[in-house]
Protein backbone atom coordinates (compact mmCIF):
# COMPACT_ATOMS: atom_id res chain seq x y z
CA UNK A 1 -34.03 11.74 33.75
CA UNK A 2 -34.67 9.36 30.23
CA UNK A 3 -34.72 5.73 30.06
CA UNK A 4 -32.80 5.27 26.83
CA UNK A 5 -35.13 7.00 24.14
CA UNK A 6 -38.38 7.14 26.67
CA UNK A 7 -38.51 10.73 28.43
CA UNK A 8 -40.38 10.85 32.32
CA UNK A 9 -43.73 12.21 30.36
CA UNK A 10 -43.76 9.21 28.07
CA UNK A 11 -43.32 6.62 31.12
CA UNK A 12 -46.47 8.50 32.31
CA UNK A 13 -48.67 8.38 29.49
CA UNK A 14 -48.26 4.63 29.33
CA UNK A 15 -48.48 4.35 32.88
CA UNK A 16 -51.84 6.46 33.03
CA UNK A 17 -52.98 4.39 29.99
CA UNK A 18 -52.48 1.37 31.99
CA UNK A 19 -54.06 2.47 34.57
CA UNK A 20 -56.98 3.36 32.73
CA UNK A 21 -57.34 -0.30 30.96
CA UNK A 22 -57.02 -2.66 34.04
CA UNK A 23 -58.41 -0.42 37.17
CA UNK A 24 -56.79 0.60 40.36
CA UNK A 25 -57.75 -3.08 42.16
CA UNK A 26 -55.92 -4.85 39.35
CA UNK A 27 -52.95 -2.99 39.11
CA UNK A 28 -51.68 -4.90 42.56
CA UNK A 29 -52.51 -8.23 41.15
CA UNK A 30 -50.50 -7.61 38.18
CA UNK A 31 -47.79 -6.18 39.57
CA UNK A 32 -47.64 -9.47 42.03
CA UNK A 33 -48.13 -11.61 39.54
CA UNK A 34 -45.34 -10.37 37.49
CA UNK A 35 -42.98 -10.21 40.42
CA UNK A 36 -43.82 -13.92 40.87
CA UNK A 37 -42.76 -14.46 37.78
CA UNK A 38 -39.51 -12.35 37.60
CA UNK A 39 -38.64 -14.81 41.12
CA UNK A 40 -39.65 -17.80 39.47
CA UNK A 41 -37.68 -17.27 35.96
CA UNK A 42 -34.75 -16.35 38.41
CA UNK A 43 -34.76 -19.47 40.54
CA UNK A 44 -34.74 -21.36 37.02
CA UNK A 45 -31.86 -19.90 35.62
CA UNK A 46 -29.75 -19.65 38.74
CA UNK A 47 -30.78 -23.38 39.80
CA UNK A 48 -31.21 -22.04 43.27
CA UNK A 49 -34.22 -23.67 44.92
CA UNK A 50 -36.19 -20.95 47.19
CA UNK A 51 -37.23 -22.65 50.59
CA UNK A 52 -39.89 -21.00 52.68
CA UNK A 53 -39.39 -20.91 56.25
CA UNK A 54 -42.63 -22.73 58.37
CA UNK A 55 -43.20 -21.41 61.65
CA UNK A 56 -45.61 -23.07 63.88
CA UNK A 57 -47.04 -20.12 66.06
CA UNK A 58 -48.16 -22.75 69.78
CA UNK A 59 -50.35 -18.89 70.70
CA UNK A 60 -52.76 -19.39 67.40
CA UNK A 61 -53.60 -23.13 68.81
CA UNK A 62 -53.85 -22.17 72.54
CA UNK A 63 -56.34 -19.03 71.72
CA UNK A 64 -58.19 -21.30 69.41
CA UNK A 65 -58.88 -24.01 72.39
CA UNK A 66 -59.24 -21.07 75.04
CA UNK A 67 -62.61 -20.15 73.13
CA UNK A 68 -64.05 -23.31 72.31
């Protein structure tokens, strides 16, 4: 398994090494950061405008009143 001219032990020696300069609670951060990105440059070049669905959850409300 290569990707191109990088062998499987070279992906993890740069993946270790990352690991080892930002931290286990960063790497998450990063990685959703980067996938924001990715989704953003995407929507840009595509023209596609991404719409997030609302939902309005009438239980949250109710339970909220219920303890007051």
């Amino acid at each position: 398994m290569g990707f191109g001219p990088i062998g499987l032990p070279q992906v993890l020696i740069i993946l270790l090494i990352v690991l080892l300069i930002f931290g286990a609670k960063r790497l998450p951060e990063i990685g959703s950061s980067l996938g924001k990105g990715i989704r953003s440059f995407k929507s840009s070049v595509t023209g596609e405008e991404e719409s997030k669905p609302t939902t309005v959850n009438s239980e949250t409300s109710d339970s909220v009143e219920d303890k007051k």
